[in-house]
PDB file of N, CA and C in Angstrom:
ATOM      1  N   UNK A   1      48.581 -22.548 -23.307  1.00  0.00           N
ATOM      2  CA  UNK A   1      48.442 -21.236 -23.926  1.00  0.00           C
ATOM      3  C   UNK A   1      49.793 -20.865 -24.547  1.00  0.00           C
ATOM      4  N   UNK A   2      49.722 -20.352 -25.956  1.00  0.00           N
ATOM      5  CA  UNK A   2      51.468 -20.199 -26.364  1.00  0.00           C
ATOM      6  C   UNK A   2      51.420 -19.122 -25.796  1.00  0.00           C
ATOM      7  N   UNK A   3      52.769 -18.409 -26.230  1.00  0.00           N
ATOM      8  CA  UNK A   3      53.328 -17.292 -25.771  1.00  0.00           C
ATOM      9  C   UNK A   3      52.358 -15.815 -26.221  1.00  0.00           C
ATOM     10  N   UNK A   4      51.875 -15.987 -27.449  1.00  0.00           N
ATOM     11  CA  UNK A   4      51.011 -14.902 -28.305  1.00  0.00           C
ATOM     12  C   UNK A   4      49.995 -14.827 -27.342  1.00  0.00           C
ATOM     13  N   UNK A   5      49.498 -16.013 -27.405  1.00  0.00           N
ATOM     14  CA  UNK A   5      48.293 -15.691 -26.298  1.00  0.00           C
ATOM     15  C   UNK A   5      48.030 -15.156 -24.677  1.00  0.00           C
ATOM     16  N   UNK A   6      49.362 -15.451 -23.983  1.00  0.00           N
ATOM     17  CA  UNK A   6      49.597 -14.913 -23.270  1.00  0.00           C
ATOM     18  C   UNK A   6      49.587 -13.905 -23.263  1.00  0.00           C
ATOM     19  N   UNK A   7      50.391 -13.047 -24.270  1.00  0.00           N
ATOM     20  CA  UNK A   7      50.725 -11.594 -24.652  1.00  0.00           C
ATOM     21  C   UNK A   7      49.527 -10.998 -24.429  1.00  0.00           C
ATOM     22  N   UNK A   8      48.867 -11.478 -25.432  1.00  0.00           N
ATOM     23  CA  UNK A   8      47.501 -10.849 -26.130  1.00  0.00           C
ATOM     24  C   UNK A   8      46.689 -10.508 -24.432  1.00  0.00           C
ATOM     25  N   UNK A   9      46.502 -12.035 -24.216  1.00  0.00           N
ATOM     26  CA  UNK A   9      45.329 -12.008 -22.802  1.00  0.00           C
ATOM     27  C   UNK A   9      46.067 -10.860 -21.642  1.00  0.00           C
ATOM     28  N   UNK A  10      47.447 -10.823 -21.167  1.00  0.00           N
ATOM     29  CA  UNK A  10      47.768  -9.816 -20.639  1.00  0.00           C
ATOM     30  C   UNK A  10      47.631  -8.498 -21.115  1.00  0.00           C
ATOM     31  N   UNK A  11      47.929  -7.943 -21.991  1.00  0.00           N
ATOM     32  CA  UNK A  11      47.834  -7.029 -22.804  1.00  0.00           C
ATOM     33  C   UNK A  11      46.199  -6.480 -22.437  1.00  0.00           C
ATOM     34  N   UNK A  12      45.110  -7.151 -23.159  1.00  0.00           N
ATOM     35  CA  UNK A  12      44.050  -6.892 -22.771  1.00  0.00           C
ATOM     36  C   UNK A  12      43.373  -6.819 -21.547  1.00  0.00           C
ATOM     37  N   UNK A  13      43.853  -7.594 -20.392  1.00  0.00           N
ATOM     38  CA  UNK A  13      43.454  -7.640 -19.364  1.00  0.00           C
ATOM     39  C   UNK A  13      43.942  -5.750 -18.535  1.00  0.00           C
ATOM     40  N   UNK A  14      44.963  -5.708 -19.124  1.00  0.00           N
ATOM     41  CA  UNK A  14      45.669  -4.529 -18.487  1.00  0.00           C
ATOM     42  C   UNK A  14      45.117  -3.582 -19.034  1.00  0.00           C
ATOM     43  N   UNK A  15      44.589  -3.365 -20.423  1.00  0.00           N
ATOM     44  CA  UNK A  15      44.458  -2.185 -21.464  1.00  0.00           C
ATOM     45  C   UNK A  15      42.661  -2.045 -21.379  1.00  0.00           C
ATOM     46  N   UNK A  16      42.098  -3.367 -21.659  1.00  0.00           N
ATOM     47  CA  UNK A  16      40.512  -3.200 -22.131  1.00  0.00           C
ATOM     48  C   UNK A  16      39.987  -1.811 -21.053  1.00  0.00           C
ATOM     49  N   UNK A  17      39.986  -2.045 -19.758  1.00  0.00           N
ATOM     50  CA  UNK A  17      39.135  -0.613 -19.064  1.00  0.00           C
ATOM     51  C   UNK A  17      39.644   0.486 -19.803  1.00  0.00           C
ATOM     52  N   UNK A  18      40.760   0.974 -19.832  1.00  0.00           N
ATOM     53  CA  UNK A  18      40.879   2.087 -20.413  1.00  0.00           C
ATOM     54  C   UNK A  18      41.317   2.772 -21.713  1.00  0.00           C
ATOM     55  N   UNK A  19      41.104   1.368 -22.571  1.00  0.00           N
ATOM     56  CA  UNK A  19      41.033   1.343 -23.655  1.00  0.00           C
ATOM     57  C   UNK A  19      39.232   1.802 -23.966  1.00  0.00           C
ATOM     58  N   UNK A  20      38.466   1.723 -23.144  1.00  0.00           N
ATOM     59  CA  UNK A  20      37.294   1.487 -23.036  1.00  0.00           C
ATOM     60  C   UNK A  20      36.541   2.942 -22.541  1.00  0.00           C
ATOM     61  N   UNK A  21      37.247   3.570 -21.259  1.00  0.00           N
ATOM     62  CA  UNK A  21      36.783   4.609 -20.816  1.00  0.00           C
ATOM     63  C   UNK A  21      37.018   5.637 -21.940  1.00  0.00           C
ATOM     64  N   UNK A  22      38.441   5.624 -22.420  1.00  0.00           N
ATOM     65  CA  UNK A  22      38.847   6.445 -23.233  1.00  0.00           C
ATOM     66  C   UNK A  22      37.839   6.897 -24.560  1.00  0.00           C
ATOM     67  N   UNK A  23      37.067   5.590 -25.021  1.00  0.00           N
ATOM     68  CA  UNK A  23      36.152   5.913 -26.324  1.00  0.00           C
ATOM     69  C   UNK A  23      35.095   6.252 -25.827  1.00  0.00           C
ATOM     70  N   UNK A  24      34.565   6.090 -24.512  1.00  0.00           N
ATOM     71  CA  UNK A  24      33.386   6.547 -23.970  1.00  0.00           C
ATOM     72  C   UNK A  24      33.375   7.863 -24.060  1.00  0.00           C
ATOM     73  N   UNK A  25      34.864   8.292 -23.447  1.00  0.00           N
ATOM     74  CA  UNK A  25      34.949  10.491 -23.776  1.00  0.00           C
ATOM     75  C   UNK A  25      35.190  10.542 -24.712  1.00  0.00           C
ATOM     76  N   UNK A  26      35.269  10.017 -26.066  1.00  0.00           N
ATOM     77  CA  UNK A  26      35.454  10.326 -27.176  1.00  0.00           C
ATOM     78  C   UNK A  26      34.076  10.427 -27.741  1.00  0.00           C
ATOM     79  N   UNK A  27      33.625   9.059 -27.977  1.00  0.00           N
ATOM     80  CA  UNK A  27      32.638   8.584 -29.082  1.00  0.00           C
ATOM     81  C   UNK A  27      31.206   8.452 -28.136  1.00  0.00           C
ATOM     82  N   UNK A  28      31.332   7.963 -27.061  1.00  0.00           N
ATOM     83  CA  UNK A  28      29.914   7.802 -26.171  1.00  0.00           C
ATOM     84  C   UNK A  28      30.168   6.182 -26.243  1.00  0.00           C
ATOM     85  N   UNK A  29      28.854   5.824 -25.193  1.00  0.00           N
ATOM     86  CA  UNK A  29      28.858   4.265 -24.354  1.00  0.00           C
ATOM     87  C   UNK A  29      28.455   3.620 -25.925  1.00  0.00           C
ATOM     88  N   UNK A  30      27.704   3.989 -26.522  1.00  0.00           N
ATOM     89  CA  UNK A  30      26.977   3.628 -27.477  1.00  0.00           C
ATOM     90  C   UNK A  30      27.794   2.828 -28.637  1.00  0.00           C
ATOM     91  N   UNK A  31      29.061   3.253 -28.684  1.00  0.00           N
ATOM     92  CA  UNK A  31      29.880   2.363 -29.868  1.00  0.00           C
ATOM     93  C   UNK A  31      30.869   2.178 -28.846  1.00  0.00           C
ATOM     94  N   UNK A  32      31.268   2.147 -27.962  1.00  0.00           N
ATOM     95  CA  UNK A  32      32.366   2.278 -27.045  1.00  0.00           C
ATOM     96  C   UNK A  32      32.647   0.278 -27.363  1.00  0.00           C
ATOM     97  N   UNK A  33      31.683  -0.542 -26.967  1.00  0.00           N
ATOM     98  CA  UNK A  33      32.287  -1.936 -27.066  1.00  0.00           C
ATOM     99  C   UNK A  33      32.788  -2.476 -28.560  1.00  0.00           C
ATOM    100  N   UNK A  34      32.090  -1.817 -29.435  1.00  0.00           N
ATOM    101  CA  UNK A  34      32.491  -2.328 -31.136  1.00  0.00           C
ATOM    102  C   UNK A  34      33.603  -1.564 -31.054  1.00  0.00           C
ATOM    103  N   UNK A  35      34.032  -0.485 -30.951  1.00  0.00           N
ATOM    104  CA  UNK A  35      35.618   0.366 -31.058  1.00  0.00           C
ATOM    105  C   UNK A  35      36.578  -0.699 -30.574  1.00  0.00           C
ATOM    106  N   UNK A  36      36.146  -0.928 -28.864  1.00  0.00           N
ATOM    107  CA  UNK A  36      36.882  -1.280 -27.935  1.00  0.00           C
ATOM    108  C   UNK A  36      37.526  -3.172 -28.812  1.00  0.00           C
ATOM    109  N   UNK A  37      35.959  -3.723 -29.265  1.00  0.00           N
ATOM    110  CA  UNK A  37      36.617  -4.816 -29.700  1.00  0.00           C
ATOM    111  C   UNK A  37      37.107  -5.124 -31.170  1.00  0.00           C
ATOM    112  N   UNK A  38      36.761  -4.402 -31.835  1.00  0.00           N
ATOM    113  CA  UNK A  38      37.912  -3.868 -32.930  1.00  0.00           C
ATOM    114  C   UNK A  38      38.506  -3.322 -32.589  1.00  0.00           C
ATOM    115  N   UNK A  39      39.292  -2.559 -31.505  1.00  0.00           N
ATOM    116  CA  UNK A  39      40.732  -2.740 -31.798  1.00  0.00           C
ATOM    117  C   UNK A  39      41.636  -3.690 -31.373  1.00  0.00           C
ATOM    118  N   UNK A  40      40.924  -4.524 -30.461  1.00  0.00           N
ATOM    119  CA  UNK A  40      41.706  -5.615 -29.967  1.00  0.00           C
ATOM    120  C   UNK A  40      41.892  -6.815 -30.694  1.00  0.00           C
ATOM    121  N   UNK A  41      40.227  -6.978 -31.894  1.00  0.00           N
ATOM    122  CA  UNK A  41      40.431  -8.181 -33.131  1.00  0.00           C
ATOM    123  C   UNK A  41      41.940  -7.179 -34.141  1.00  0.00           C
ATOM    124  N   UNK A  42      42.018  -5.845 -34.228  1.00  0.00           N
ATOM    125  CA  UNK A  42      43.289  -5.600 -34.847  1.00  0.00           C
ATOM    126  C   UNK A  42      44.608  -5.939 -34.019  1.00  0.00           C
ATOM    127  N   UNK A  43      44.492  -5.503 -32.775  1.00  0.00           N
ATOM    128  CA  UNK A  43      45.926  -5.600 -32.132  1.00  0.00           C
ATOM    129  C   UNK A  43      45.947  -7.306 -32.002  1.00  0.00           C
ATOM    130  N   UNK A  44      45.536  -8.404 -32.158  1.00  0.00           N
ATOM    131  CA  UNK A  44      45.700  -9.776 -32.048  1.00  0.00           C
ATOM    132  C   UNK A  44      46.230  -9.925 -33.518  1.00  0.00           C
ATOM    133  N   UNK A  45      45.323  -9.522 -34.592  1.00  0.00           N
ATOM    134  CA  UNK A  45      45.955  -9.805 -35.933  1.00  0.00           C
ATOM    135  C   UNK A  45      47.558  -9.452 -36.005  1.00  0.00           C
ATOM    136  N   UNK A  46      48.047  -8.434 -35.196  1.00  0.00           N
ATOM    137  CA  UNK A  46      48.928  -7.715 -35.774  1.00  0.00           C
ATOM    138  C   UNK A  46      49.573  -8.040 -34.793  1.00  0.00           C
ATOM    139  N   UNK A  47      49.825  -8.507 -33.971  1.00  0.00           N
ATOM    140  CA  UNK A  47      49.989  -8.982 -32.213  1.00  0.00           C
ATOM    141  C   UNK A  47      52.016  -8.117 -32.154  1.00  0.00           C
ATOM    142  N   UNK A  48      52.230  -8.912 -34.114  1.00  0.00           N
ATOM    143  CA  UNK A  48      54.097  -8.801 -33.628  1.00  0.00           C
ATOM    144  C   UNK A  48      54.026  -7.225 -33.774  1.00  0.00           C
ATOM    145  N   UNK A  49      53.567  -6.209 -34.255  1.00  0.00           N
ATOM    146  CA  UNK A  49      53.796  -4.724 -34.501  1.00  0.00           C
ATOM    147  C   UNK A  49      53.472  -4.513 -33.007  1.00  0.00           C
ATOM    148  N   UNK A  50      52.723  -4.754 -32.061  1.00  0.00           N
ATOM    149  CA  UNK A  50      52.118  -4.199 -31.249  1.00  0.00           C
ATOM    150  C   UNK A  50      53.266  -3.812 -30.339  1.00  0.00           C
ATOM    151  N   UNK A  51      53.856  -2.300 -30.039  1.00  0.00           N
ATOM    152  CA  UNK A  51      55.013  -2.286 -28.777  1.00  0.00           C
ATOM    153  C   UNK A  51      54.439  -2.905 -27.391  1.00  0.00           C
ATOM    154  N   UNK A  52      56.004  -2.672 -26.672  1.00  0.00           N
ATOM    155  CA  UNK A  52      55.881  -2.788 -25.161  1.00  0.00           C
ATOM    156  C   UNK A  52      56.105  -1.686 -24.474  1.00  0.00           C
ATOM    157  N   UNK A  53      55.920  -0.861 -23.643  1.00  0.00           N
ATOM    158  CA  UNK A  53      54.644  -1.250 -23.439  1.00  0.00           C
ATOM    159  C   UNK A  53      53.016  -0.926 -24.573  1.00  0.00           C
ATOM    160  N   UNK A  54      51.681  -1.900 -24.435  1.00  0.00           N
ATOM    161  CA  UNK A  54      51.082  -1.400 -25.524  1.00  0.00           C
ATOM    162  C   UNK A  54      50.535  -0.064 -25.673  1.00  0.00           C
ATOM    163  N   UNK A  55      50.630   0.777 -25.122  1.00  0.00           N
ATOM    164  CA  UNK A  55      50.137   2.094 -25.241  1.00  0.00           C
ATOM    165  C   UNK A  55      51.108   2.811 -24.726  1.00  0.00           C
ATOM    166  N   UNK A  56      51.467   3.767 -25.704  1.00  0.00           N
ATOM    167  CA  UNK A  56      52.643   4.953 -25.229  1.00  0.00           C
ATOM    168  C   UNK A  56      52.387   5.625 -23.295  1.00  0.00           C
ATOM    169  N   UNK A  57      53.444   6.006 -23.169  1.00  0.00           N
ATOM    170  CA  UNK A  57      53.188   7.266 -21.881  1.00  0.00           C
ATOM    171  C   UNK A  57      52.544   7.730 -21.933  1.00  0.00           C
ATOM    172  N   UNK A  58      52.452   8.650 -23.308  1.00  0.00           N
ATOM    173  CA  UNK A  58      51.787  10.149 -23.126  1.00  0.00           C
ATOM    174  C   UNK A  58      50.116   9.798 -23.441  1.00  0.00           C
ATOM    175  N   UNK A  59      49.779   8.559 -23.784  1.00  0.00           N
ATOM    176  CA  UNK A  59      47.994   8.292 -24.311  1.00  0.00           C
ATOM    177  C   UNK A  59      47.587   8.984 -23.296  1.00  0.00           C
ATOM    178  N   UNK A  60      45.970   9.324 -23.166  1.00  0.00           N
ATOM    179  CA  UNK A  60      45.568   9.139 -22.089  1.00  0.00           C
ATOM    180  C   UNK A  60      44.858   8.034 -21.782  1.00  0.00           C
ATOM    181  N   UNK A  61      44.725   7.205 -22.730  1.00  0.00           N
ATOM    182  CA  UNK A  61      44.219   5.884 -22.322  1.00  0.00           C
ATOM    183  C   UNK A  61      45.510   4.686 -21.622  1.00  0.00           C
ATOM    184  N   UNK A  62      46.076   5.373 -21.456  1.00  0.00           N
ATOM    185  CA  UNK A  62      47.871   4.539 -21.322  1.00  0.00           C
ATOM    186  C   UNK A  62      47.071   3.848 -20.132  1.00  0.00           C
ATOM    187  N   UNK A  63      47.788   1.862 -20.239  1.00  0.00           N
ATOM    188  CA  UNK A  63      47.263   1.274 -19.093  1.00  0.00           C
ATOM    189  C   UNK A  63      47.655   1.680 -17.862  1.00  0.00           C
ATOM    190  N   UNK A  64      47.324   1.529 -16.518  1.00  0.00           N
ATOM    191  CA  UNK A  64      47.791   1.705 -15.376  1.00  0.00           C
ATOM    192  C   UNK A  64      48.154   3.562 -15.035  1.00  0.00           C
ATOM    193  N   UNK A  65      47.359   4.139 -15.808  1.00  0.00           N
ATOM    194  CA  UNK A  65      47.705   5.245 -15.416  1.00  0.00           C
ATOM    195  C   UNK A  65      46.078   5.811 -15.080  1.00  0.00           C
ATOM    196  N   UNK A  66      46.105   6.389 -13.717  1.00  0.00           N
ATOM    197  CA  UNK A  66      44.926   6.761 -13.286  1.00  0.00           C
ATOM    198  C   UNK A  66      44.497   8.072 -14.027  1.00  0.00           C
ATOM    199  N   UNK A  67      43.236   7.717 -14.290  1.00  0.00           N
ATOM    200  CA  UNK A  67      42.174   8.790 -14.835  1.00  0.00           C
ATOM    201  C   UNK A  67      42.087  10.101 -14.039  1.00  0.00           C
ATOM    202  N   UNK A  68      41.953  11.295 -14.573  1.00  0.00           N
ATOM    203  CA  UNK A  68      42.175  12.826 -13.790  1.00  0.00           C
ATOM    204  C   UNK A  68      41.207  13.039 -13.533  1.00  0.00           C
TER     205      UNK A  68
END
């Protein structure tokens, strides 16, 4: 696995749930997986723009930060 892919697969492994819950309170279950996986076919295209960490503090989808 190169290094990108690593990135990427960590990245997603950490982000997809609440990258995921987050469009559910937005948009509903109903488009929640096409959002969820367009944005991840964008954040792979774009992999070098993507910061560290990938989602700011303040999101509320920010990984590892528990839901209220």
């Amino acid at each position: 696995m190169s290094d990108d892919e690593h990135r990427f697969t960590g990245m997603y492994d950490e982000c997809r749930q609440r990258v995921w819950a987050y469009v559910v309170s937005r948009a509903g279950r109903q488009v929640a997986d096409e959002v969820v996986s367009e944005t991840f076919a964008i954040a792979w295209r774009r992999l070098e723009d993507v910061p560290e960490p990938a989602l700011p503090a303040s999101s509320p989808a920010r990984c590892g930060t528990p839901p209220r």
